[in-house]
PDB file of N, CA and C in Angstrom:
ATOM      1  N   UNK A   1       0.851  -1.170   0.000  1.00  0.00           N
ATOM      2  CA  UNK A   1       0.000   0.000   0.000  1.00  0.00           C
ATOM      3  C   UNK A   1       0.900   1.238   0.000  1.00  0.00           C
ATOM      4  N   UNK A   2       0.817   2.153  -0.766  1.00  0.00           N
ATOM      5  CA  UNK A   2       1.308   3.239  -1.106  1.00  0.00           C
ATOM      6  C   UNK A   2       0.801   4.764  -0.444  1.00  0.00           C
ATOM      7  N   UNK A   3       0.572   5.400   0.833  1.00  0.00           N
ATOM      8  CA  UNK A   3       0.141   6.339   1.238  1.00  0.00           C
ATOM      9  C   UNK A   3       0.900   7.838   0.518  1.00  0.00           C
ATOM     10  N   UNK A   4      -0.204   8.361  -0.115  1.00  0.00           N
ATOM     11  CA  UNK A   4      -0.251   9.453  -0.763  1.00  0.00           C
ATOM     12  C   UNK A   4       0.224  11.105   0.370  1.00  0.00           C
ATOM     13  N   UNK A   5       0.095  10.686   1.229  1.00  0.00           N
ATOM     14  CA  UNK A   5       0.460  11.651   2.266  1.00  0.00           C
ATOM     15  C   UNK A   5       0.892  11.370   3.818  1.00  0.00           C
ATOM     16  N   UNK A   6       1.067  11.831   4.631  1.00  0.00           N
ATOM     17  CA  UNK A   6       1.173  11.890   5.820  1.00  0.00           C
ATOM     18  C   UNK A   6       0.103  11.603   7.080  1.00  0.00           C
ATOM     19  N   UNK A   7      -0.536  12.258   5.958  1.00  0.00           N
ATOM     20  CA  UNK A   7      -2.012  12.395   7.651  1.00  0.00           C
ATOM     21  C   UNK A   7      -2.740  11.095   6.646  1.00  0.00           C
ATOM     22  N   UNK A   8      -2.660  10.247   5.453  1.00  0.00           N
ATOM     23  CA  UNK A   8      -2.987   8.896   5.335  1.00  0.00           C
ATOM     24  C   UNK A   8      -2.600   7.735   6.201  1.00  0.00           C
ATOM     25  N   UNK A   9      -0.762   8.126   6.068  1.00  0.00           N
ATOM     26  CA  UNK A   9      -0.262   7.108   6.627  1.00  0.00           C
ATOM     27  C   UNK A   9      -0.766   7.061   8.451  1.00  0.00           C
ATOM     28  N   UNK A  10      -1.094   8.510   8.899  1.00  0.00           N
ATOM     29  CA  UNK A  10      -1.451   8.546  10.251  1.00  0.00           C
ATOM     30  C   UNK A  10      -2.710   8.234  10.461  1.00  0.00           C
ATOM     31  N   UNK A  11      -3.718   8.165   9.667  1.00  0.00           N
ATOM     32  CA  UNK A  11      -5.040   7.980   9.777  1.00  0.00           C
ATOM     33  C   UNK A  11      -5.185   6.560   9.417  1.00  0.00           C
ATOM     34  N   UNK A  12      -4.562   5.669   8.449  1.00  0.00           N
ATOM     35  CA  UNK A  12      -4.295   4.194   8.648  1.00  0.00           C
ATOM     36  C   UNK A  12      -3.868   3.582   9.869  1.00  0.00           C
ATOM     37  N   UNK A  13      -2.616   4.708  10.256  1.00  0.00           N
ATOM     38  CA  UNK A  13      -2.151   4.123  11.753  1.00  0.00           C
ATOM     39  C   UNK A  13      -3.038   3.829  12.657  1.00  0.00           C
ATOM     40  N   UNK A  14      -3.829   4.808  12.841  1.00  0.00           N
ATOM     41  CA  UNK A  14      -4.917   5.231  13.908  1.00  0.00           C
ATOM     42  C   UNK A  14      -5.930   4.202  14.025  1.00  0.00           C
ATOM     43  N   UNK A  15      -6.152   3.379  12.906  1.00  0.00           N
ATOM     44  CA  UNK A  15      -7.019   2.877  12.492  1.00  0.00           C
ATOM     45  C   UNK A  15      -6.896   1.469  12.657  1.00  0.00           C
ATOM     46  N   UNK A  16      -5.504   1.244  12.678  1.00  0.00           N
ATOM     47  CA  UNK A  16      -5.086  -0.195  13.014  1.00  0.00           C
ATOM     48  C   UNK A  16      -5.011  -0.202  14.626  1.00  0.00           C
ATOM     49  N   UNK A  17      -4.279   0.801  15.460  1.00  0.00           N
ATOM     50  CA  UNK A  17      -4.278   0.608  16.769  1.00  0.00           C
ATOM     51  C   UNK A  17      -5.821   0.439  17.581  1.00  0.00           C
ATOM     52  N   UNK A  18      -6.873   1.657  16.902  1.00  0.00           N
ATOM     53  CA  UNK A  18      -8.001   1.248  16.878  1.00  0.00           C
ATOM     54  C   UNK A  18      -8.529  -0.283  17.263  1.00  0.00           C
ATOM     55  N   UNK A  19      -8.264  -0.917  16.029  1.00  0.00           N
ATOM     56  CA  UNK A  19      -8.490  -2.449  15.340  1.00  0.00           C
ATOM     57  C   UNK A  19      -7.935  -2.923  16.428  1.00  0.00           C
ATOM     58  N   UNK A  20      -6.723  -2.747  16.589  1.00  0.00           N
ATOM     59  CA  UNK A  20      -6.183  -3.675  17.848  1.00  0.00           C
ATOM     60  C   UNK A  20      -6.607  -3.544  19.052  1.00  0.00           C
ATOM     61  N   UNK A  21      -6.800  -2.152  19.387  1.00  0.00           N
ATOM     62  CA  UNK A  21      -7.550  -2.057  21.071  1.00  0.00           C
ATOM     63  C   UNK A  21      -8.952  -2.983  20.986  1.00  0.00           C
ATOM     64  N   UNK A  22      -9.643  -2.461  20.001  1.00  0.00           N
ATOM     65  CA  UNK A  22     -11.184  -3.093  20.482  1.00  0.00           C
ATOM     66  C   UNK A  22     -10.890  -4.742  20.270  1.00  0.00           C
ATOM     67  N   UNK A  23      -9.747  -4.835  19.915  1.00  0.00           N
ATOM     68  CA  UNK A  23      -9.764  -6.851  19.792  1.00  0.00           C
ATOM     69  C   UNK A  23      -9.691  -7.324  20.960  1.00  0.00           C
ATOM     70  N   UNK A  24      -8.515  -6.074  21.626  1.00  0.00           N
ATOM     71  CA  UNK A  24      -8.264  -6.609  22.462  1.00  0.00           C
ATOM     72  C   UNK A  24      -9.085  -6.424  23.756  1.00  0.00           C
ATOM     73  N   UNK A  25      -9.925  -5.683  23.726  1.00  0.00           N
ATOM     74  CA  UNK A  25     -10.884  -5.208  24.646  1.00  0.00           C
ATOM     75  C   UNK A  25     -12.498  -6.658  24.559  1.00  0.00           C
ATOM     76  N   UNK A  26     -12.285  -6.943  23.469  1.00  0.00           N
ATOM     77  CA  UNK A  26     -13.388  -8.016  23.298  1.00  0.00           C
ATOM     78  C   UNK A  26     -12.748  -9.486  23.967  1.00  0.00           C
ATOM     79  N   UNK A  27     -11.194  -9.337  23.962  1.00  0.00           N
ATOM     80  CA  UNK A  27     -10.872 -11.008  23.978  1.00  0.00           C
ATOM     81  C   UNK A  27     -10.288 -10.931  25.683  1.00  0.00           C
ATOM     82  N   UNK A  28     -10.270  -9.830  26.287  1.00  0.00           N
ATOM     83  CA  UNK A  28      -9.865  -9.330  27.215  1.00  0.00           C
ATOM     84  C   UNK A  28     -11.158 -10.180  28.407  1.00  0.00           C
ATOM     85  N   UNK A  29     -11.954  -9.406  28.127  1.00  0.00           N
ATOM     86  CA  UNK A  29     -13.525 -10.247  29.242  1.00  0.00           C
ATOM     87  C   UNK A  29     -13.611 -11.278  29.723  1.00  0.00           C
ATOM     88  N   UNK A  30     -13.501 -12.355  28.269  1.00  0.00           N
ATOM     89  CA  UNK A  30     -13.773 -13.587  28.052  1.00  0.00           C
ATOM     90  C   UNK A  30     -12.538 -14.569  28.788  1.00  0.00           C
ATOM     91  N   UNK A  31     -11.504 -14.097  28.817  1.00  0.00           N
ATOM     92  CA  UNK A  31     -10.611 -14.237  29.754  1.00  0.00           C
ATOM     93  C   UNK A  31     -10.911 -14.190  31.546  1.00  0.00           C
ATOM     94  N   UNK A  32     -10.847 -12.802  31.480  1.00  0.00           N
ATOM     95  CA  UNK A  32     -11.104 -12.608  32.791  1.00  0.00           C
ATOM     96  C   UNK A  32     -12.640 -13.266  33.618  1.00  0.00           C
ATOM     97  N   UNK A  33     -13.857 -13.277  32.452  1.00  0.00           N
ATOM     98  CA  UNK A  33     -15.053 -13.917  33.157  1.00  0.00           C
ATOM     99  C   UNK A  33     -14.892 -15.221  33.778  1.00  0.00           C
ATOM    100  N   UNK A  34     -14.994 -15.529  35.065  1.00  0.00           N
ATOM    101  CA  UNK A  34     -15.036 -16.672  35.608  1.00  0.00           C
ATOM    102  C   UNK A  34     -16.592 -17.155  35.577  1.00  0.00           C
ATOM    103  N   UNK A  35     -17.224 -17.381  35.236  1.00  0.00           N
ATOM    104  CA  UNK A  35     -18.882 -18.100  35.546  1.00  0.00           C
ATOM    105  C   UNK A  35     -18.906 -18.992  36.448  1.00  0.00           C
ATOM    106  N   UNK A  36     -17.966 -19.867  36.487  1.00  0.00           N
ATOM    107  CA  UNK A  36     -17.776 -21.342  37.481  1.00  0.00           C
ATOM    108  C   UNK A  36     -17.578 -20.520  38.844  1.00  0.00           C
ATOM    109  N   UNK A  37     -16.450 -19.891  38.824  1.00  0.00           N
ATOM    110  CA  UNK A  37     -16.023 -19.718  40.179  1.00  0.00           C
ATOM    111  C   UNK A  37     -17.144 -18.278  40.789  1.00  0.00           C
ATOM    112  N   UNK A  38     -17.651 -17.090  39.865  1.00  0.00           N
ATOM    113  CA  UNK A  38     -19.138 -16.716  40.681  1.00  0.00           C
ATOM    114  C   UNK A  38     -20.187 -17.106  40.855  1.00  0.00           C
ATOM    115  N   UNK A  39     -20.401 -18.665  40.382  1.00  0.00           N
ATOM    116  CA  UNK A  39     -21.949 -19.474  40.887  1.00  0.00           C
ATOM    117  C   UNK A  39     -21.356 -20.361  41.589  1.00  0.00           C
ATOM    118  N   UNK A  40     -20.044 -20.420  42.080  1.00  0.00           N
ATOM    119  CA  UNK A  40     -19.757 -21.312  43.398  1.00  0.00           C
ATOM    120  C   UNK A  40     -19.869 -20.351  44.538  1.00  0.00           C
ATOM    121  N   UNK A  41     -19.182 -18.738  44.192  1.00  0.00           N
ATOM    122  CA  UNK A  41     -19.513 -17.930  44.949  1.00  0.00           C
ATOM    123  C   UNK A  41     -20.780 -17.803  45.535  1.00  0.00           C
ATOM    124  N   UNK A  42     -21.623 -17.892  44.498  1.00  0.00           N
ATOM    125  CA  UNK A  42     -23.093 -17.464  45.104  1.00  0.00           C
ATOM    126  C   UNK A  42     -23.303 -18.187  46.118  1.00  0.00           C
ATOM    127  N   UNK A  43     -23.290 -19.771  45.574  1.00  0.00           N
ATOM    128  CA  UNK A  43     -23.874 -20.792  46.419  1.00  0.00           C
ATOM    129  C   UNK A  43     -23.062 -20.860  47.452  1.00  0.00           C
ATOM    130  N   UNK A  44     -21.786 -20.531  47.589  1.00  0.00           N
ATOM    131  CA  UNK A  44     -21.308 -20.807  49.176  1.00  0.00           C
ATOM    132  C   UNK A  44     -22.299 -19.358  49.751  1.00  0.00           C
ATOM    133  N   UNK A  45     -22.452 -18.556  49.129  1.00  0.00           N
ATOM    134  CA  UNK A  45     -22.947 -17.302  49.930  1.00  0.00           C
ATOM    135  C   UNK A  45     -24.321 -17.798  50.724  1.00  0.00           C
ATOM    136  N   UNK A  46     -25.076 -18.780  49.600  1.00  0.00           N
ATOM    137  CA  UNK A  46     -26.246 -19.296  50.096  1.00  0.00           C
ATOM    138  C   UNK A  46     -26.386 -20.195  51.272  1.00  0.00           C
ATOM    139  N   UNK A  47     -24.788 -21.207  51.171  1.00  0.00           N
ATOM    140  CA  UNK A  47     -24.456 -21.910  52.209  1.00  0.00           C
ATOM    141  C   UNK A  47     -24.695 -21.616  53.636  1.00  0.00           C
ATOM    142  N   UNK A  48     -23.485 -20.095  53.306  1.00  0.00           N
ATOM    143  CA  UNK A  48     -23.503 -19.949  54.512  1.00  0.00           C
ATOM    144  C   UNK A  48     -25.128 -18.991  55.217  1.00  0.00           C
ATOM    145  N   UNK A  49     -26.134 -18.710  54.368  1.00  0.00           N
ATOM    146  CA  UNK A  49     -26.949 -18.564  54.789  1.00  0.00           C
ATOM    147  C   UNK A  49     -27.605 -19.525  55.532  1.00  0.00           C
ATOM    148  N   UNK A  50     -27.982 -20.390  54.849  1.00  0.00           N
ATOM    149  CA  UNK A  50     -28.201 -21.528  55.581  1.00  0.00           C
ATOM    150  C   UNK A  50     -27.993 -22.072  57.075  1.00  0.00           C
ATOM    151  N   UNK A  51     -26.438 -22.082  57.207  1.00  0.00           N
ATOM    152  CA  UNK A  51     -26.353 -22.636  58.013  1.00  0.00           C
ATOM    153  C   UNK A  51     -26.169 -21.339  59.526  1.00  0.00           C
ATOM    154  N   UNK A  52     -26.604 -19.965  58.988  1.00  0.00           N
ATOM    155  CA  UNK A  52     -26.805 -19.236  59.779  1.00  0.00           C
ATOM    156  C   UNK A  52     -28.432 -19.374  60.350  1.00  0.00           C
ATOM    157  N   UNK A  53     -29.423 -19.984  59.715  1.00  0.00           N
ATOM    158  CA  UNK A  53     -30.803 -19.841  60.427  1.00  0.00           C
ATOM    159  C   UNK A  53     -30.847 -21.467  60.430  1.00  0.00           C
ATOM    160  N   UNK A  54     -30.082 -22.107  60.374  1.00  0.00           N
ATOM    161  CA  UNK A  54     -30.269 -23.335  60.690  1.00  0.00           C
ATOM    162  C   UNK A  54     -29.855 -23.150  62.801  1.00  0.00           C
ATOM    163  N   UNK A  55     -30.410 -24.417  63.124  1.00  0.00           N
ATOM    164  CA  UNK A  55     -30.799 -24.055  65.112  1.00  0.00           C
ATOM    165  C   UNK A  55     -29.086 -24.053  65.453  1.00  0.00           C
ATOM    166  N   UNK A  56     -28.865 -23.820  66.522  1.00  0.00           N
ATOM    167  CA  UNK A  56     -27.740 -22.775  66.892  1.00  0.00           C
ATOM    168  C   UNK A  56     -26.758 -24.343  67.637  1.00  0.00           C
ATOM    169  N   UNK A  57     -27.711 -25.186  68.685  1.00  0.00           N
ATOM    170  CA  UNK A  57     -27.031 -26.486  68.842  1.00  0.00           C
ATOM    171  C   UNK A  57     -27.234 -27.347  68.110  1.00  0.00           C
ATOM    172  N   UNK A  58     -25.430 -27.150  67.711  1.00  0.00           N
ATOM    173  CA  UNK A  58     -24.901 -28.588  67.086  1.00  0.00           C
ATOM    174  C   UNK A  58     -23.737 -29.277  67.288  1.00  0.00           C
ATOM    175  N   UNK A  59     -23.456 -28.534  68.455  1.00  0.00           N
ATOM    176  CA  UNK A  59     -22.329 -29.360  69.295  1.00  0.00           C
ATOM    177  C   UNK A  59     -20.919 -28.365  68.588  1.00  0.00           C
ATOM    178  N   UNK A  60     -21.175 -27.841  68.360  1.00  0.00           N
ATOM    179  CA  UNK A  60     -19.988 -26.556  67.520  1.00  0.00           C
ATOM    180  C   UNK A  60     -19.855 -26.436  66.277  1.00  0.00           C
ATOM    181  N   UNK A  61     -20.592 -27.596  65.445  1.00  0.00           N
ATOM    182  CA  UNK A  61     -20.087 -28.349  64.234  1.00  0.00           C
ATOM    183  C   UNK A  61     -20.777 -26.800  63.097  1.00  0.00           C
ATOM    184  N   UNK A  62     -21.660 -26.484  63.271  1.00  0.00           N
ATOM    185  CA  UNK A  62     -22.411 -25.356  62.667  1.00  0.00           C
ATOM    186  C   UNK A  62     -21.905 -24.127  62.452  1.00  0.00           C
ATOM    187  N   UNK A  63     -21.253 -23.545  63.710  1.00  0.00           N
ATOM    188  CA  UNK A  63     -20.211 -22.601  63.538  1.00  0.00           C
ATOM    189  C   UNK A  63     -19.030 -22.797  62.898  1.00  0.00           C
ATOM    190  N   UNK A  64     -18.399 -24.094  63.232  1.00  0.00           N
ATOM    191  CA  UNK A  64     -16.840 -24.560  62.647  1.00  0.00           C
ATOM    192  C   UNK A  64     -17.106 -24.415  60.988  1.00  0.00           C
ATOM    193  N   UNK A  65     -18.823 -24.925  60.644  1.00  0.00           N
ATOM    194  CA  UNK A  65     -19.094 -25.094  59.131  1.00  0.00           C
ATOM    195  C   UNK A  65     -19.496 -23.916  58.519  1.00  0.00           C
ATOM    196  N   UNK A  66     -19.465 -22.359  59.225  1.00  0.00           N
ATOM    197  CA  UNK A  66     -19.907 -21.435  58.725  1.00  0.00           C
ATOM    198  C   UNK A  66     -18.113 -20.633  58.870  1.00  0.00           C
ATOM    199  N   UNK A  67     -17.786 -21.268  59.606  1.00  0.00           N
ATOM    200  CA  UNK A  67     -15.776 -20.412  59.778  1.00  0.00           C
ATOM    201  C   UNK A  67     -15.011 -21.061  57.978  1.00  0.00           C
ATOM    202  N   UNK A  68     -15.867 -21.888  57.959  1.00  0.00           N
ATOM    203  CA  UNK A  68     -15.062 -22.923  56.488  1.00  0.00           C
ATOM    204  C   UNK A  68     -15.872 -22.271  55.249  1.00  0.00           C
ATOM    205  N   UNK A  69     -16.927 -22.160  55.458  1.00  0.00           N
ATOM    206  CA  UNK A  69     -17.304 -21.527  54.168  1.00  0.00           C
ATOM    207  C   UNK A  69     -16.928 -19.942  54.615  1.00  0.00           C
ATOM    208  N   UNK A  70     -16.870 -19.606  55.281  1.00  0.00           N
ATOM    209  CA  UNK A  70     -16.005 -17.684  55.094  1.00  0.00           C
ATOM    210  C   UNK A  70     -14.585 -18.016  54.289  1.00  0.00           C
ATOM    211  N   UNK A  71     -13.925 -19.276  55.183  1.00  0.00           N
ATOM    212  CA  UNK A  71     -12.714 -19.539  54.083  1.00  0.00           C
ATOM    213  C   UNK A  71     -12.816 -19.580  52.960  1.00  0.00           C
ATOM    214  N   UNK A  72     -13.621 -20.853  52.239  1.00  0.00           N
ATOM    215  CA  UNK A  72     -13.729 -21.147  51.412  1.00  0.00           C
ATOM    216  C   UNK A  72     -14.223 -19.817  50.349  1.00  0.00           C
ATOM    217  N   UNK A  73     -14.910 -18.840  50.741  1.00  0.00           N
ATOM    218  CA  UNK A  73     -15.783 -17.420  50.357  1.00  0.00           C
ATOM    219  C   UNK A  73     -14.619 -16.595  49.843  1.00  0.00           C
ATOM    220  N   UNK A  74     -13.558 -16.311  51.004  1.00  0.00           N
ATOM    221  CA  UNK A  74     -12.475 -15.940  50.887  1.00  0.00           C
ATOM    222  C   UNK A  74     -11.496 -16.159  49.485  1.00  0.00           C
ATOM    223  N   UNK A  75     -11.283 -17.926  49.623  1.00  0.00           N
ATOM    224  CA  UNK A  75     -10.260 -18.505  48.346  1.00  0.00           C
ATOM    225  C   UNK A  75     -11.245 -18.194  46.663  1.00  0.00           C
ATOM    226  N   UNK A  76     -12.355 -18.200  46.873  1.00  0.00           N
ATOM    227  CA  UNK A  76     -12.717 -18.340  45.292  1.00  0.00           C
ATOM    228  C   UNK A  76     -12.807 -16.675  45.501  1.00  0.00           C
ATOM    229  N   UNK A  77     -13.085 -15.911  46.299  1.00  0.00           N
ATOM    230  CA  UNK A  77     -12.766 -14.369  45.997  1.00  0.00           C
ATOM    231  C   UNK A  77     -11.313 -14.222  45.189  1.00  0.00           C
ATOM    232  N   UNK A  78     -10.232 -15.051  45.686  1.00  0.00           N
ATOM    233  CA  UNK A  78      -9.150 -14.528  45.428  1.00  0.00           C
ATOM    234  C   UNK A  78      -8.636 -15.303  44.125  1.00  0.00           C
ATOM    235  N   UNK A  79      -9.336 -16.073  44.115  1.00  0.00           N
ATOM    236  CA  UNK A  79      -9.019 -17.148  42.571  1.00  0.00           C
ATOM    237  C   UNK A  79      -9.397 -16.217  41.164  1.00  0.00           C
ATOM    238  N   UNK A  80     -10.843 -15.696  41.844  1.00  0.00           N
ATOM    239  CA  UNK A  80     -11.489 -14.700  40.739  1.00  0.00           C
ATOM    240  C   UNK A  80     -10.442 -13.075  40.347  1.00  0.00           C
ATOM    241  N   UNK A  81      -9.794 -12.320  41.623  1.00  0.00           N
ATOM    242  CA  UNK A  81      -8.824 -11.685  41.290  1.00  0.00           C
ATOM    243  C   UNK A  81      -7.567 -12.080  40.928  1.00  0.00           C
ATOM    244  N   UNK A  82      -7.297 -12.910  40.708  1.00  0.00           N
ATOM    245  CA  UNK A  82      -6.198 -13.158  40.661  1.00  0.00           C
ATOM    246  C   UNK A  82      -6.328 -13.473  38.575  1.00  0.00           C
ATOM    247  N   UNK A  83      -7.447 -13.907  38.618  1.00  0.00           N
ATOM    248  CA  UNK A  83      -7.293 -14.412  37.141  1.00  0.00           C
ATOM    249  C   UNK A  83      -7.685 -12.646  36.566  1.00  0.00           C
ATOM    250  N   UNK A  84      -8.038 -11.856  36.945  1.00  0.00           N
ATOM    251  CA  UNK A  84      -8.625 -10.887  36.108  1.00  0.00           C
ATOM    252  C   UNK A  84      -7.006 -10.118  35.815  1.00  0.00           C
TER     253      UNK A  84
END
């Protein structure tokens, strides 16, 4: 390709970096979207609802199982930043 002027060759330029940002802005998401790891999120969120109006004696086991899903809440928080 043969540019006839200056502000061609700059307005082609423009036009390719263009091209390249929005590629990369489209392939960028699809990367970073986790789906798996925010509908595990949810459901531990639901978990630990659960086992907050579930009855209070259970010999400790209820609390120990609501300290594990905050963990567990915790690790897929950080799985999800970590990939973005």
């Amino acid at each position: 390709m043969v540019f006839r002027s200056f502000a061609q060759f700059s307005a082609v330029l423009a036009l390719g970096a263009v091209l390249a940002l929005g590629a990369q802005a489209l392939i960028s998401p699809s990367i970073a979207a986790q789906p798996f790891m925010e509908t595990a999120l949810e459901q531990l969120r639901g978990a630990r609802a659960s086992l907050e109006q579930a009855a209070q004696d259970k010999a400790g086991h209820r609390v120990a199982a609501i300290g594990l899903v905050d963990q567990a809440i915790e690790q897929v928080r950080a799985g999800i930043a970590a990939a973005r």
